[in-house]
C-alpha atoms as a PDB file:
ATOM      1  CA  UNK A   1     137.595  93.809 101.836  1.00  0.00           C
ATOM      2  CA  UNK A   2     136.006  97.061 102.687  1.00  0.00           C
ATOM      3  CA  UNK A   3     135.210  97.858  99.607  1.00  0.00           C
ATOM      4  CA  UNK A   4     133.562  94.392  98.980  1.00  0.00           C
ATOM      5  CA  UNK A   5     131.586  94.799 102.255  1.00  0.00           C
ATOM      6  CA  UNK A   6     130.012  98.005 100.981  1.00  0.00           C
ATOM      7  CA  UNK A   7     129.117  96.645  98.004  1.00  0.00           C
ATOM      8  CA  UNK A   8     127.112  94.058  99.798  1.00  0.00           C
ATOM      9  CA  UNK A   9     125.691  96.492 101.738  1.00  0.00           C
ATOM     10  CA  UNK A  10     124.071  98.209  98.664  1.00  0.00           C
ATOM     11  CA  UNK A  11     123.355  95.365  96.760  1.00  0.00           C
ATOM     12  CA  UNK A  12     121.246  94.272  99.672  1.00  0.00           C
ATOM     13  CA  UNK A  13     119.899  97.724  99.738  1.00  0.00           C
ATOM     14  CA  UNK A  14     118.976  97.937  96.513  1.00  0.00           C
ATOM     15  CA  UNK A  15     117.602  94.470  96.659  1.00  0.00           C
ATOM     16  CA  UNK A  16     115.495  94.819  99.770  1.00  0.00           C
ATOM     17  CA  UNK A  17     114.257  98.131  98.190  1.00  0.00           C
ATOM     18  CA  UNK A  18     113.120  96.129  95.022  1.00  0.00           C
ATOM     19  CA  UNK A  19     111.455  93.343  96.934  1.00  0.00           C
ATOM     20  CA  UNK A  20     109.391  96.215  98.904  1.00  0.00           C
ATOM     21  CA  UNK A  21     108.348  98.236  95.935  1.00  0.00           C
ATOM     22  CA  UNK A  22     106.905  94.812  94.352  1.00  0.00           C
ATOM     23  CA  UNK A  23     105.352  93.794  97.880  1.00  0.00           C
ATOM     24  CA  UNK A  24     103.444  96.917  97.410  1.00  0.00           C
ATOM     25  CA  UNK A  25     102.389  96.481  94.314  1.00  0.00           C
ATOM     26  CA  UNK A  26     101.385  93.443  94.813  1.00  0.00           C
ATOM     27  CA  UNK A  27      99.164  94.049  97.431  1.00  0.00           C
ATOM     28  CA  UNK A  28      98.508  97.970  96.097  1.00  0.00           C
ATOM     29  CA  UNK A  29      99.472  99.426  99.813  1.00  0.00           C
ATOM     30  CA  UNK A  30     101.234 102.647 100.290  1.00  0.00           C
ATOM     31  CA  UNK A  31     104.478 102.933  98.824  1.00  0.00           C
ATOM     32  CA  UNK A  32     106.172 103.908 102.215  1.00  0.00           C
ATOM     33  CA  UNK A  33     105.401 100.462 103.463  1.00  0.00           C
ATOM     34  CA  UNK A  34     108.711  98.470 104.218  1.00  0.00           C
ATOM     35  CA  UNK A  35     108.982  94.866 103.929  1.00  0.00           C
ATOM     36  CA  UNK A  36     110.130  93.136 106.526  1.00  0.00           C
ATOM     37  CA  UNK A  37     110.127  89.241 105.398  1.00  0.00           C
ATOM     38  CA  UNK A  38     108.074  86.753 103.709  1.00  0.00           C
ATOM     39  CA  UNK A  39     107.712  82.746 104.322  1.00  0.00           C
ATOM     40  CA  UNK A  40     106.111  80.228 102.064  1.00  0.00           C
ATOM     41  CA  UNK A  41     103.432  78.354 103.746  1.00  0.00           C
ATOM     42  CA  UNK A  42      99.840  77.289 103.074  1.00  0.00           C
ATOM     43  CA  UNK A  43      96.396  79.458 103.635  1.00  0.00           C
ATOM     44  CA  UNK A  44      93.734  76.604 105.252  1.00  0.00           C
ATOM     45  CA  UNK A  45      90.074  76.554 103.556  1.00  0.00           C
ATOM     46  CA  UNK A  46      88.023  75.048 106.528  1.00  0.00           C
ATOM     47  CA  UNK A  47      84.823  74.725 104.288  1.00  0.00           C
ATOM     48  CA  UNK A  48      86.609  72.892 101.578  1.00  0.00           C
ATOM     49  CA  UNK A  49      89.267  71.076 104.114  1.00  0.00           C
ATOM     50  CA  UNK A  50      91.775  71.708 101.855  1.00  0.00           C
ATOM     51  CA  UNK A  51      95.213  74.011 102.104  1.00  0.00           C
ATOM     52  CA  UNK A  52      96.401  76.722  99.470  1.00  0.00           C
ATOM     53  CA  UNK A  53     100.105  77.299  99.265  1.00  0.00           C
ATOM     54  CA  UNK A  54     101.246  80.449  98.762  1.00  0.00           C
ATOM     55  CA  UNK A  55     103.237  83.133 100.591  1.00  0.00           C
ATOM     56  CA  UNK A  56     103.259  85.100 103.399  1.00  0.00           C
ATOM     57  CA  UNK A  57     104.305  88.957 103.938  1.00  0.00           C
ATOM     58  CA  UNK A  58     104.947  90.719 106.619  1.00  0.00           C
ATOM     59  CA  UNK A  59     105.477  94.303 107.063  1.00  0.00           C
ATOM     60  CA  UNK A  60     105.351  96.804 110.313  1.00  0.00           C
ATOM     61  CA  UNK A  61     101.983  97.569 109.405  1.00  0.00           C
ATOM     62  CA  UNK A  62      99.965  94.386 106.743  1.00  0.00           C
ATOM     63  CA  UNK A  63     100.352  90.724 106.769  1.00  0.00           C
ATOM     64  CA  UNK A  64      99.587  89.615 103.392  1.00  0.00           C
ATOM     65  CA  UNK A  65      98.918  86.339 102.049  1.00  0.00           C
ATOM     66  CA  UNK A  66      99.037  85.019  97.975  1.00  0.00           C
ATOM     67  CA  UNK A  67      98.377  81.743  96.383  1.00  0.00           C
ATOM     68  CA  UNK A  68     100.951  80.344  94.609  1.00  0.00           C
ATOM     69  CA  UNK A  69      99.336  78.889  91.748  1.00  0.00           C
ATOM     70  CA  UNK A  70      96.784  81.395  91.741  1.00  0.00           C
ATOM     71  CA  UNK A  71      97.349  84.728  92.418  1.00  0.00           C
ATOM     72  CA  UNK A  72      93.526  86.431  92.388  1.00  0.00           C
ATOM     73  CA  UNK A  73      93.715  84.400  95.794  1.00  0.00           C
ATOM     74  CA  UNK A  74      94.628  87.344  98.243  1.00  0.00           C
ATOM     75  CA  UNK A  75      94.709  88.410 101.734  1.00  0.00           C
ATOM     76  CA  UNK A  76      95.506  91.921 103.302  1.00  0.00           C
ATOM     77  CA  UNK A  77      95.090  91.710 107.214  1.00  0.00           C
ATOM     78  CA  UNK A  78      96.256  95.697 108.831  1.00  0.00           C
ATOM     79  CA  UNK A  79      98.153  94.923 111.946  1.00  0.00           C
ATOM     80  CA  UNK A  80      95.742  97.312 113.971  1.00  0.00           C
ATOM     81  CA  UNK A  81      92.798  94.965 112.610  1.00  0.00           C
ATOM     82  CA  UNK A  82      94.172  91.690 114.313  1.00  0.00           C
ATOM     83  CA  UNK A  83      93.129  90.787 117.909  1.00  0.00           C
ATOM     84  CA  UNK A  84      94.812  87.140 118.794  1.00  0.00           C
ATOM     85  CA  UNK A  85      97.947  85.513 117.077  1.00  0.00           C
ATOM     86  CA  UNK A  86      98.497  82.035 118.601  1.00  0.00           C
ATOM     87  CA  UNK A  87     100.919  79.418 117.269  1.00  0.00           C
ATOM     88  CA  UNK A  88      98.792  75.962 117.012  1.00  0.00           C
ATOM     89  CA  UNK A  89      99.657  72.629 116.558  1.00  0.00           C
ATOM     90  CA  UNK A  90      97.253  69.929 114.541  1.00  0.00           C
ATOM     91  CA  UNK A  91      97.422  67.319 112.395  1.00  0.00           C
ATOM     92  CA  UNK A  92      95.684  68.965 109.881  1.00  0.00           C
ATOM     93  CA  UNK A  93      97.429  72.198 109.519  1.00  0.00           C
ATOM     94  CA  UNK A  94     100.950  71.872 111.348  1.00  0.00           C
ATOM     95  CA  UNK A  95     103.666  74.467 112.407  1.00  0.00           C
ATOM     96  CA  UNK A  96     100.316  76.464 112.403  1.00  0.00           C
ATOM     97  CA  UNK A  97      99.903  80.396 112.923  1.00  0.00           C
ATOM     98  CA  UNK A  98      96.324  80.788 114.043  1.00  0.00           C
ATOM     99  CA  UNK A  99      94.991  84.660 113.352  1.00  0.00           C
ATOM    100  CA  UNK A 100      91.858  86.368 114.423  1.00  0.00           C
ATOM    101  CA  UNK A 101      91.091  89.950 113.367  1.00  0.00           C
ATOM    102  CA  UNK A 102      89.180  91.954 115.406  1.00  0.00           C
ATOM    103  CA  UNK A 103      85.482  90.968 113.430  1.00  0.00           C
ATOM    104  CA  UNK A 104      86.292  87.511 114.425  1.00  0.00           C
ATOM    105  CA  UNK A 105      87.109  86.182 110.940  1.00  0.00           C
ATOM    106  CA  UNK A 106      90.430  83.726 111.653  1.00  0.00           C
ATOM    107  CA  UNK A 107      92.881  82.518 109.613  1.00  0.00           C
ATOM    108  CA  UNK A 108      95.121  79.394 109.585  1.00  0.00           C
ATOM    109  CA  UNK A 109      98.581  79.671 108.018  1.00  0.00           C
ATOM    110  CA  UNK A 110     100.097  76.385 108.030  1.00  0.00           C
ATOM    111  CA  UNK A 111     103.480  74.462 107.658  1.00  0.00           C
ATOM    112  CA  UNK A 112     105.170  77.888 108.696  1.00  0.00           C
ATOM    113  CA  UNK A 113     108.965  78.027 108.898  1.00  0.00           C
ATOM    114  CA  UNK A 114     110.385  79.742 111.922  1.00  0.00           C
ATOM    115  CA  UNK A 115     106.550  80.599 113.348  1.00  0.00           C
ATOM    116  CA  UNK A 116     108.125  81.291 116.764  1.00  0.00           C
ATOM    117  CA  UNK A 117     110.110  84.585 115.209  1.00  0.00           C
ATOM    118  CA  UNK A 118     106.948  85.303 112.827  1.00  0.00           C
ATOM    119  CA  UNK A 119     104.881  85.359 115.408  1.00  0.00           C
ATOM    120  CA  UNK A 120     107.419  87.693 117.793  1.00  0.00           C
ATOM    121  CA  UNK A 121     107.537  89.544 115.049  1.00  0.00           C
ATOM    122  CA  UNK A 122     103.738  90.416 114.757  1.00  0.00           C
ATOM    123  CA  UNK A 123     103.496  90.805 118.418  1.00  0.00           C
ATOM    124  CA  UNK A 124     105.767  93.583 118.268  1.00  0.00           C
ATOM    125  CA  UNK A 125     104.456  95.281 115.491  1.00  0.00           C
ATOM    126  CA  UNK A 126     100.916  94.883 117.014  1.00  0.00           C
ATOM    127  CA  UNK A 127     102.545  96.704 120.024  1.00  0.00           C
ATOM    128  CA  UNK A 128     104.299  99.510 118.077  1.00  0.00           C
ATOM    129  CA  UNK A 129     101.011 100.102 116.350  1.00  0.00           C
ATOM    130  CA  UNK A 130      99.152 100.078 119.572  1.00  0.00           C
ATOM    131  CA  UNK A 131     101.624 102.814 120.620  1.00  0.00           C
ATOM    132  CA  UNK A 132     101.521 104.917 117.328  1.00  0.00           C
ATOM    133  CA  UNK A 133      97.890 104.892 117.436  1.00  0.00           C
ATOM    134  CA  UNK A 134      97.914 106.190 121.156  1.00  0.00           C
ATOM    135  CA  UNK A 135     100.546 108.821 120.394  1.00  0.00           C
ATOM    136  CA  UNK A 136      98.890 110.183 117.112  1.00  0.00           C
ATOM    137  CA  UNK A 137      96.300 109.938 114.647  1.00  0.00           C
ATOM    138  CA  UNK A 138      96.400 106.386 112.463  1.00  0.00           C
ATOM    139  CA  UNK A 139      97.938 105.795 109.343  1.00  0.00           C
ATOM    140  CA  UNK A 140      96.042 105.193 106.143  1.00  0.00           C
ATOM    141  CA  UNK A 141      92.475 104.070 107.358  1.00  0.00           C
ATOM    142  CA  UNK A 142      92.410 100.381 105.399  1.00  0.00           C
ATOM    143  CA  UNK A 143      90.058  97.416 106.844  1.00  0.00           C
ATOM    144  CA  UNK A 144      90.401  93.729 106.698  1.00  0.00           C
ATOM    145  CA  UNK A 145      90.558  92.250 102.696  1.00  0.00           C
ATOM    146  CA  UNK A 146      89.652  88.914 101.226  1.00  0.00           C
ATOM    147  CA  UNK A 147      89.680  88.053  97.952  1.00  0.00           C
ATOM    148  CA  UNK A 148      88.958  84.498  96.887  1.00  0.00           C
ATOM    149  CA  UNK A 149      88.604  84.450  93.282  1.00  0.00           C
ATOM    150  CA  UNK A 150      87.403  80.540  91.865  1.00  0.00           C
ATOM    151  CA  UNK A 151      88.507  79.024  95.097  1.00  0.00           C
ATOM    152  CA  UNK A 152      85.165  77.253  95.641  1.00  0.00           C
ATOM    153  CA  UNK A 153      83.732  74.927  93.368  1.00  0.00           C
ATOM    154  CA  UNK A 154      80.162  76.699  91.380  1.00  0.00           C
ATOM    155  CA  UNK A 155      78.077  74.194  93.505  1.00  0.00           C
ATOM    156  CA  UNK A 156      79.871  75.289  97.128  1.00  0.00           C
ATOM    157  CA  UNK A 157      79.009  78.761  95.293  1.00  0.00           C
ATOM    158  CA  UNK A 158      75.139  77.496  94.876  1.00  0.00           C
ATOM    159  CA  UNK A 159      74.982  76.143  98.591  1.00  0.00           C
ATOM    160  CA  UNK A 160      76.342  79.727  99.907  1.00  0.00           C
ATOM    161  CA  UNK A 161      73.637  81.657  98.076  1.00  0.00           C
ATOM    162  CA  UNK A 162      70.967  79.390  99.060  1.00  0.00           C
ATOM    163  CA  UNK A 163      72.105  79.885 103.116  1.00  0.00           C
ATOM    164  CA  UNK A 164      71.847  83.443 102.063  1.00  0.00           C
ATOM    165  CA  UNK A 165      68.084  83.569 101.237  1.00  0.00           C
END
């Protein structure tokens, strides 16, 4: 049995090892970044008023977001750029995780399971941050990314460029 126990423990070594190499990857962030979990839940569009499913990732120092279906729809959000996580409640986006970076850009992560230890689990990486950055300089210098490849429709493209001018 002691044998069998260290072979789980490697196996989920080697696993959770895996899963962070391909979280960074994914996301092209330092290779020293440690995954800490992931959740499936959906990303909501206000402008369109629809959701995207996809997962979430969270690590001591990124929460990352991908579509499911399509996976040029990305977002990297640094732990030291966030300024409010609040756990919401609606009708249109429930179980919601409400998050504001510090250039006021929110997001709305919906239907998450367990949001109550998610969003712990932010809080206290937003606090060991806080603390690293007090105690020394700051890691990798890497600000707040979108990228929303053929989520809008051409003529919600049209409207945009037209506020623009």
């Amino acid at each position: 049995e002691f044998i069998n126990s260290d072979k789980n423990y490697v196996q989920q070594y080697i696993d959770a090892k895996a899963q962070s190499e391909g979280y960074c990857k994914r996301f092209n962030l330092p290779l020293w970044e440690r995954l800490d979990g992931f959740v499936n839940c959906n990303l909501w569009f206000p402008y369109t008023k629809t959701d995207v499913p996809g997962r979430l990732y969270c690590s001591p120092s990124y929460l990352c977001f991908v579509s499911k279906y399509d996976i040029r729809c990305k977002v990297i959000i640094p732990m030291n750029e966030i300024a409010v996580v609040e756990k919401v409640n609606s009708s249109v986006c429930p179980e919601a995780l409400h998050i504001t970076a510090k250039n006021k850009v929110t997001f709305m992560f919906g239907s998450v399971p367990q949001r109550d230890y998610l969003c712990s689990k932010i809080s206290d990486f937003l606090h060991t941050s806080v603390t690293a950055e007090a105690t020394g300089p700051p890691p990798t210098e890497r600000g707040l990314q979108v990228q929303f490849v053929d989520i809008i429709s051409p003529r919600q493209a049209v409207k945009e460029h037209l506020w623009q001018l």
